[in-house]
Structure formats: structure tokens, C-alpha cells
Protein backbone atom coordinates (compact mmCIF):
# COMPACT_ATOMS: atom_id res chain seq x y z
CA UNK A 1 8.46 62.56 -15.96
CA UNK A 2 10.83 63.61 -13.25
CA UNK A 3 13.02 60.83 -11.41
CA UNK A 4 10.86 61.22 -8.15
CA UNK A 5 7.74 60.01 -9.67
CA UNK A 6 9.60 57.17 -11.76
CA UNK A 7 10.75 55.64 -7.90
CA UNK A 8 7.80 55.86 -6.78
CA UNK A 9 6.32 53.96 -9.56
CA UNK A 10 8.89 51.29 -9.27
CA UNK A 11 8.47 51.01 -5.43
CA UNK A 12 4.59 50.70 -6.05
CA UNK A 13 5.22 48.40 -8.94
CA UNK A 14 7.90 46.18 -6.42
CA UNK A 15 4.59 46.52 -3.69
CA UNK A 16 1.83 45.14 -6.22
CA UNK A 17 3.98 42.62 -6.88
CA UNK A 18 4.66 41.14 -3.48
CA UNK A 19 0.93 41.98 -2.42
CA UNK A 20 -0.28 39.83 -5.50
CA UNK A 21 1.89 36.81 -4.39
CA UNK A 22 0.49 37.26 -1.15
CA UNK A 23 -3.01 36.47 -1.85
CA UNK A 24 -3.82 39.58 -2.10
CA UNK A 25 -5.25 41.61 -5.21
CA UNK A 26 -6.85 44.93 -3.41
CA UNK A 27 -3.61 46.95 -4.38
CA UNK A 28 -3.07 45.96 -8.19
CA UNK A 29 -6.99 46.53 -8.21
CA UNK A 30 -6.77 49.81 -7.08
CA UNK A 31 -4.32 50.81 -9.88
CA UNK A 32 -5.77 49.15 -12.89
CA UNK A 33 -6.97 51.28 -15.66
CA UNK A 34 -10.15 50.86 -16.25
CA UNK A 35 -8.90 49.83 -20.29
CA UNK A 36 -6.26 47.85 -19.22
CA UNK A 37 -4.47 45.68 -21.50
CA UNK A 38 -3.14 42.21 -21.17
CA UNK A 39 -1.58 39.81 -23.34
CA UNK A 40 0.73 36.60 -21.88
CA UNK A 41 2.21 33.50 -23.62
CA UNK A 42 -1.13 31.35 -24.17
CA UNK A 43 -3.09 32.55 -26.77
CA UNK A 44 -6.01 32.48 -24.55
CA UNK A 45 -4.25 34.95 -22.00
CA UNK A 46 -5.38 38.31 -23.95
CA UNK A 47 -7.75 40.53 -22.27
CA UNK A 48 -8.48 44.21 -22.56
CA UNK A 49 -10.53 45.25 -19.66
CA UNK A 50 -10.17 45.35 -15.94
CA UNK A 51 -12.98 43.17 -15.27
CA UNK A 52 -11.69 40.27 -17.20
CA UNK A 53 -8.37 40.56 -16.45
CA UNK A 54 -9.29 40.42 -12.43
CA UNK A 55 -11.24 37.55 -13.04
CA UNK A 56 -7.85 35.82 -14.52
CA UNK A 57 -5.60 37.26 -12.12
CA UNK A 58 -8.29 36.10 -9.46
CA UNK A 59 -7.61 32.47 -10.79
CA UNK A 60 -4.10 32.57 -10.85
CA UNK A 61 -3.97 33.82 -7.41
CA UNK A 62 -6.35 31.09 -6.44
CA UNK A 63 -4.49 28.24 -8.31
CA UNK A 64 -1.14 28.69 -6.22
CA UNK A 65 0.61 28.70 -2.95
CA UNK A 66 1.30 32.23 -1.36
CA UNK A 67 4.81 33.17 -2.09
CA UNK A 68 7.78 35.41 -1.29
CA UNK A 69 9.30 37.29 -4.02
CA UNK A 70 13.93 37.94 -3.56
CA UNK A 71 16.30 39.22 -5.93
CA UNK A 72 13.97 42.21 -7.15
CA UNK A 73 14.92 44.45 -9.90
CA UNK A 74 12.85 46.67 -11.79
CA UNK A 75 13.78 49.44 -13.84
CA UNK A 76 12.43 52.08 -15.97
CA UNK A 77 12.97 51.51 -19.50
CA UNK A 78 11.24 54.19 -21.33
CA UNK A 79 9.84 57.14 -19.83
CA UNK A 80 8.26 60.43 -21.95
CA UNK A 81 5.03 62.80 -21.70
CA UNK A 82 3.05 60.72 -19.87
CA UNK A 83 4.07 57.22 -20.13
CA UNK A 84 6.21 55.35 -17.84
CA UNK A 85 7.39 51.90 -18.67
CA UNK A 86 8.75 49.44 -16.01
CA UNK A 87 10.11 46.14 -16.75
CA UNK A 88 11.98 43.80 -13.88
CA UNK A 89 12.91 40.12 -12.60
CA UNK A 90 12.77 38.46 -9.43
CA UNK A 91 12.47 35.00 -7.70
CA UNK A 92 9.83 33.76 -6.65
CA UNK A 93 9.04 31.19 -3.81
CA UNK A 94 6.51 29.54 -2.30
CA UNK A 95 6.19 29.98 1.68
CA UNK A 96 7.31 27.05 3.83
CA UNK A 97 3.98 26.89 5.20
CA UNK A 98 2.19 25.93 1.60
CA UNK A 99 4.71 22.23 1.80
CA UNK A 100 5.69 23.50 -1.78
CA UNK A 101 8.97 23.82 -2.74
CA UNK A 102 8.86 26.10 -5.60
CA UNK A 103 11.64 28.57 -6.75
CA UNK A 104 11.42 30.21 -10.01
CA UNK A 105 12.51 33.23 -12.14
CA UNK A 106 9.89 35.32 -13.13
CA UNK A 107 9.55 38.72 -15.16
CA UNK A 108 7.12 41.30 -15.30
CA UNK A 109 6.16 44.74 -17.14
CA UNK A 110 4.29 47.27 -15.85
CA UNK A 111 3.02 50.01 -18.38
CA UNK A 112 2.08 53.03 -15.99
CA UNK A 113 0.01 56.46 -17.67
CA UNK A 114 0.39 60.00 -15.06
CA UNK A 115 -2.42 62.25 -15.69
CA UNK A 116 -2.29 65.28 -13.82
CA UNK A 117 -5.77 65.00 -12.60
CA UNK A 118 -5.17 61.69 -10.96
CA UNK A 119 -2.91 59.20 -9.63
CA UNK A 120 -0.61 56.76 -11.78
CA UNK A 121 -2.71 53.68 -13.87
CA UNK A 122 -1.95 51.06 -15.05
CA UNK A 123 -2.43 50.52 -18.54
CA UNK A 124 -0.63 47.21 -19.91
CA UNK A 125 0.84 44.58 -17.73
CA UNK A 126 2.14 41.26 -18.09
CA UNK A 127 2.77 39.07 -14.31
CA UNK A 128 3.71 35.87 -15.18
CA UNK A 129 1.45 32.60 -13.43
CA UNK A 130 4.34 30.58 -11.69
CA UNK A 131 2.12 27.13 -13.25
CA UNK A 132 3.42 28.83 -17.00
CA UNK A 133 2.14 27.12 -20.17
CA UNK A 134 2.09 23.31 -20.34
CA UNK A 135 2.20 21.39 -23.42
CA UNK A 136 -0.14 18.70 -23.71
CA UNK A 137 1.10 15.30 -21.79
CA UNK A 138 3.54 17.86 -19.58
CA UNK A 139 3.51 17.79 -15.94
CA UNK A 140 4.71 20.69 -13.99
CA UNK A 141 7.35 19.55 -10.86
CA UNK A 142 5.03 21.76 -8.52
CA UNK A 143 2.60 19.71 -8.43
CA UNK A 144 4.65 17.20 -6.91
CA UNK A 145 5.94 20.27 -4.33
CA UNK A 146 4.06 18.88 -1.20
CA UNK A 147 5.35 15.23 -1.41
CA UNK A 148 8.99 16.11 -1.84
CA UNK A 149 8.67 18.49 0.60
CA UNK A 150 7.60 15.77 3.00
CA UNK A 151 10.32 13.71 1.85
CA UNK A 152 13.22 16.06 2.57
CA UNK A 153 11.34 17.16 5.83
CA UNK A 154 11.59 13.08 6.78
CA UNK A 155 14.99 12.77 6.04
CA UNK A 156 16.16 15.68 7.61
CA UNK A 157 13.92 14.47 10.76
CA UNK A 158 16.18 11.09 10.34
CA UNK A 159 19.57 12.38 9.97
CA UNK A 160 19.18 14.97 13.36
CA UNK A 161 17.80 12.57 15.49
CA UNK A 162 19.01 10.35 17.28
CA UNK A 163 19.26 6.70 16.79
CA UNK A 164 16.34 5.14 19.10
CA UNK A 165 17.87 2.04 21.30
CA UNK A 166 15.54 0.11 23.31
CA UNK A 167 17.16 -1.55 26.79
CA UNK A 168 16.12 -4.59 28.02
CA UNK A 169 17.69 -7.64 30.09
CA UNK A 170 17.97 -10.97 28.53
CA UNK A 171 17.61 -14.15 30.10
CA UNK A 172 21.16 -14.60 32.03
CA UNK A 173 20.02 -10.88 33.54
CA UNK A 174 22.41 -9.21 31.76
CA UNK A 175 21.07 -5.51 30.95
CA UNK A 176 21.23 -4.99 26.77
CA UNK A 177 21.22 -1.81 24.36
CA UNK A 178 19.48 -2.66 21.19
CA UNK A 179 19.21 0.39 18.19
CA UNK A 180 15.62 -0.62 16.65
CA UNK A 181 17.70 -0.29 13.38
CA UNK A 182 19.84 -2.96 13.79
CA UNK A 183 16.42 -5.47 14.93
CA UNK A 184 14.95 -7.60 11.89
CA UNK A 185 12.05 -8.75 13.82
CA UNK A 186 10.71 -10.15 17.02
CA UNK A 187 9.05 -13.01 18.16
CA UNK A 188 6.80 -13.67 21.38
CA UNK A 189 8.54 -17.23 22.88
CA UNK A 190 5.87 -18.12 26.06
CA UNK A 191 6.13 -15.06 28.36
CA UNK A 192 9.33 -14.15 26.84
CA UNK A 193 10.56 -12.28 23.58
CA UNK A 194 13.32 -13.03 20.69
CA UNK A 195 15.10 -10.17 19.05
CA UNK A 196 16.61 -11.30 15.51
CA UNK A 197 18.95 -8.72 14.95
CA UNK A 198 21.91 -8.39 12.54
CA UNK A 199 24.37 -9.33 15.65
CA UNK A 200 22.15 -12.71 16.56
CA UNK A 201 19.03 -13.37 18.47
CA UNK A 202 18.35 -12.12 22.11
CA UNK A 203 15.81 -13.94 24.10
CA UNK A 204 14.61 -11.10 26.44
CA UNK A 205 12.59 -11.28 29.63
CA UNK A 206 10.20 -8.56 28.07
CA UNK A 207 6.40 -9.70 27.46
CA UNK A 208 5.67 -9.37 23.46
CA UNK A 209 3.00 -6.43 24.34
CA UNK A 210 5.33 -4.67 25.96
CA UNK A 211 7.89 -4.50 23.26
CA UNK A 212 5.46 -3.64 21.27
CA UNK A 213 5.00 -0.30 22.79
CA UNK A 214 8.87 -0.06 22.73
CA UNK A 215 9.55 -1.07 19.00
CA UNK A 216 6.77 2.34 18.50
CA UNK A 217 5.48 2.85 14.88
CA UNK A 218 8.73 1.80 12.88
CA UNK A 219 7.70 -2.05 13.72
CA UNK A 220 4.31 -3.80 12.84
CA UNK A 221 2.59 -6.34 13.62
CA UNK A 222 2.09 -9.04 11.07
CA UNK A 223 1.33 -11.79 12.86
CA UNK A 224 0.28 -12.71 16.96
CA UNK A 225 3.76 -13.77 18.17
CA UNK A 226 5.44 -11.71 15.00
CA UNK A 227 6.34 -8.03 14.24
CA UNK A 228 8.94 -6.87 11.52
CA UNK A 229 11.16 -3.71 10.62
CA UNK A 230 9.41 -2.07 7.84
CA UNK A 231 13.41 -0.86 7.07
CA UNK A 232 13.62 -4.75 5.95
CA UNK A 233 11.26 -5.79 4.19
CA UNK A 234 12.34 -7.12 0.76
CA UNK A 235 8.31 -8.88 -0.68
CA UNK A 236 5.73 -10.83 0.92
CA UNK A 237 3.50 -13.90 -0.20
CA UNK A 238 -0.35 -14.63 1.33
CA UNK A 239 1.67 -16.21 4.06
CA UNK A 240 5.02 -14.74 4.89
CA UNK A 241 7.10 -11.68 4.48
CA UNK A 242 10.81 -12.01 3.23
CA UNK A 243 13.51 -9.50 4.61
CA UNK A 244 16.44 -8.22 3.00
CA UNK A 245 18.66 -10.39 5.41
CA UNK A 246 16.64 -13.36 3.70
CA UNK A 247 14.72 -14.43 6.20
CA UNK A 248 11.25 -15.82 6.16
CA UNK A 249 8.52 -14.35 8.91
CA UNK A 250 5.04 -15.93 8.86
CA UNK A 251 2.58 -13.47 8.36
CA UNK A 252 -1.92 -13.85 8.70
CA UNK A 253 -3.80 -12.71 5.83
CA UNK A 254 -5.86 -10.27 7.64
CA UNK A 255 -2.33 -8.46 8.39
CA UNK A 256 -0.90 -8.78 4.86
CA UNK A 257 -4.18 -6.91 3.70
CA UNK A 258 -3.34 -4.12 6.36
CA UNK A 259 0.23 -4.23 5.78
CA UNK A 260 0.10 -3.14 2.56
CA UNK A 261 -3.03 -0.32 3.41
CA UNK A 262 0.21 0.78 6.14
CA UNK A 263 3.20 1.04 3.80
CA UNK A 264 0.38 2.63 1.39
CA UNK A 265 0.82 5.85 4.30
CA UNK A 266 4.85 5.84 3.39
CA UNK A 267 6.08 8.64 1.29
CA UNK A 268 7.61 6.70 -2.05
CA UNK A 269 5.39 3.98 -2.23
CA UNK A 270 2.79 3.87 -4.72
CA UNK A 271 0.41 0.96 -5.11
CA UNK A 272 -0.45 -1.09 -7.95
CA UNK A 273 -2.30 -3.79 -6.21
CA UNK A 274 -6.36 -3.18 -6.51
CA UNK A 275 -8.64 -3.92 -3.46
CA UNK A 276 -9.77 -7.52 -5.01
CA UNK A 277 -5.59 -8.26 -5.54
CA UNK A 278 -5.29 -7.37 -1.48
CA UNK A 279 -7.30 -10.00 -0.60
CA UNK A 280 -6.67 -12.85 -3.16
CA UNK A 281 -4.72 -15.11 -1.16
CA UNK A 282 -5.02 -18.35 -2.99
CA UNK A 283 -1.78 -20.83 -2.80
CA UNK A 284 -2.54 -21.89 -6.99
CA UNK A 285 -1.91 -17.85 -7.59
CA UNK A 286 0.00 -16.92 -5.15
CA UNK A 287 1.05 -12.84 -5.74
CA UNK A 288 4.43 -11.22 -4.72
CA UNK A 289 4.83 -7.93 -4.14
CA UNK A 290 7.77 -6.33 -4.30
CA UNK A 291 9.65 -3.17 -3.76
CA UNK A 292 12.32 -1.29 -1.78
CA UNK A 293 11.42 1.08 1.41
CA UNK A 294 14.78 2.45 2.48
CA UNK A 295 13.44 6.16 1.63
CA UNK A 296 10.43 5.40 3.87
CA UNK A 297 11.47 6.10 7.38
């Protein structure tokens, strides 16, 4: 087979490839032999016609995340009469977009037959799923993908931006920058406000509703005249929350039930608490939960 036809059958080979892990099977179609043969690592992967090997390749395609392929290199490893054989490796990874992260190695082998009658076919191939073969009780780190890619896309979002400060004038009028990460909590004192934060407390001539909407979504409100960091919260009781700084804030049941549904919405918090433990709030069996939000927000 002359070297033309071989590069051509490795730059069709290189386009199937990319096509495939873009969702898109029209191409590979095209250039299966009808007789195709194809046997992968599970004993169940073995097929030997083009109609049940599409349906599998179908399902593969429909399982994952569309992906770019990098570091491609195929060669020809055997090529006489008729028969061309192409084997490579590449990289493959899924597309921002999917909230995967996925980056793996993958091979592949294309077994191509010329006839001079008609175009190349493909007549044995092997395309690796990126999911693989898990043993029983196994659990593939892709499945996580979307989670941790949330995670890294929140602490990235934390480290660029800046640190929000809130200005407000306390009660001698003098005019005070507070970072919301240095405030514990604050209380509503008549038509005033105190700020606990790690430097003291600042009694502020800012109605409680109105800090609210400064404090923003990094604050919440556990009680009428209370609303905490969620940064410091160490456990709460039926009746209080405890912050790392060891203080105690009084807390309603209505918001404990809520404020657990809220931190529930945080990235590494998982709940172990059923809906009849939420609102079980007797004092004889009283419930603590605990657990640490620093990778949170």
C-alpha cells in the first residue's frame, strides 16, 4: 500500500476519532465494514457486526461528556496487500463546558481493508470507553467530575476576588471599614446594630434590615435580631449555634431546620440528619451537629 494512502488513513483514523468524542458517530459509521469486528477488555464487549457494535458505541457516546482529544499519535504498524493496520495514543479530556474534569490516556487500533473497487473499511477496531471496566464495589473519580469542578471553580472565584468590606458609621459618627470575613455575627440592638468581630464589637447606626442586605448571602439569618458567618460556625443545638471563636448565638427552631436545608446547598457538606432528625428539637435529646465549612465559601 503506498505511503500516500497509509496518511490518509491515519489522518481519517485521527478525524473518527475526534468526531466520536464529539458526539458525533456519522463519520466512524460511514467507514464501518459491514463485518466489522470488535473485541474490548469486558468480556461482554465482543461484537462482530456493524449493527451491534453502533448500538454499543451509541451508548458509550451517550454515557459521557463531549471531549477533546491532545497528544495524538498514530502510526502504521503493519501494512501488506490489502491490509492496513493503525495503532495510536492520545489524551483525552472532557470540555470545560460538561463541569467534568476528566484527563485520561487512551489507545486505539484501527484495522483498515483497501479494495480497489471502493473506499478504505474498517474491519476491526478497538476505541476505548473513558468509564473503562469497574470491578465490583469500584467507583470511577468521574463521576465525582462535576462537584470538584465546582469546588476548584469556588475557590478560584475566592482567591481573585476581592475581599468584600462593608462601611458603616458607629455610634460616636466615626465612619468604619469592616471585611465581612473578619464579622462573627450581628445583632439588631433597638434601631441600631452590633458587629462581633474578631477585633471587638461595633455598635453601628445601621438598621438590622439594612445590614442584612449588606452582609449578602455569606451571612444568615438564624434568629430575628441574629445573623451568623457561615465561615464560623463550629455545631448547633435546637437552640443556639456555637462558632469557632466559642461563642454562643441563640438560634429559633424554624431557622435551625432551614439552616441546615442552606448549608445542605454548600459544596462539601453532606447530610446525615433525616427529615424527622431536622425537626426533633426536644431539650431530653437534644442533637449536635457538627462539622467544619471552611471549603464552603
Amino acid at each position: 500500500m503506498r505511503k500516500k494512502v497509509v496518511n490518509d488513513l491515519i489522518g481519517t483514523s485521527t478525524e473518527i476519532l475526534q468526531t466520536f468524542w464529539h458526539k458525533d458517530m456519522s463519520l466512524l459509521s460511514h467507514y464501518l465494514d459491514d463485518d466489522v469486528f470488535y473485541c474490548g477488555a469486558d468480556p461482554s464487549q465482543y461484537y462482530s457486526s456493524k449493527n451491534e457494535l453502533v448500538n454499543y458505541l451509541y451508548s458509550v457516546m451517550n454515557g459521557c461528556s463531549e471531549s477533546e482529544l491532545t497528544h495524538i499519535d498514530l502510526q502504521c504498524v503493519f501494512n501488506q496487500q490489502n491490509i492496513c493496520i493503525i495503532v495510536g495514543r492520545f489524551f483525552l479530556m472532557t470540555d470545560m463546558k460538561s463541569l467534568e474534569m476528566v484527563h485520561e490516556k487512551q489507545r486505539c487500533t484501527f484495522v483498515w481493508s483497501i479494495d480497489k473497487e471502493r473506499e478504505g473499511r474498517i474491519v476491526y477496531m478497538n476505541i476505548p470507553d473513558y468509564i473503562g471496566k469497574l470491578e465490583e464495589g469500584e467507583v470511577f473519580p468521574h463521576k465525582m467530575g462535576s462537584t470538584t469542578y465546582q469546588y476548584y471553580k469556588d475557590m478560584v472565584k475566592k482567591l481573585i476576588e476581592p475581599d468584600k468590606t462593608i462601611l458603616v458609621n458607629d455610634k460616636s459618627k466615626h465612619t468604619c471599614l469592616i471585611p465581612l470575613k473578619d464579622i462573627h455575627y450581628v445583632m439588631a440592638f433597638q434601631h441600631n446594630t452590633v458587629i462581633y468581630t474578631s477585633k471587638g464589637e461595633i455598635t453601628c447606626t445601621v438598621s438590622f434590615n439594612k445590614m442584612e442586605e449588606l452582609l449578602g448571602t455569606q451571612f444568615f439569618k438564624i434568629h430575628r435580631s441574629y445573623t451568623i458567618n457561615r465561615e464560623y460556625i463550629r455545631l448547633f443545638g435546637h437552640d443556639y449555634v456555637e462558632l469557632t471563636t466559642g461563642e454562643k448565638v441563640p438560634m429559633t427552631k424554624r431557622n435551625r431546620a432551614q439552616l441546615i436545608n442552606s448549608l445542605m446547598d454548600c459544596t462539601n457538606i453532606q447530610s446525615g440528619i433525616d427529615d424527622d432528625e431536622k425537626n426533633r428539637f426536644s431539650r431530653e435529646n437534644l442533637f449536635l451537629f457538627v462539622f467544619t465549612v471552611f471549603n464552603c465559601w
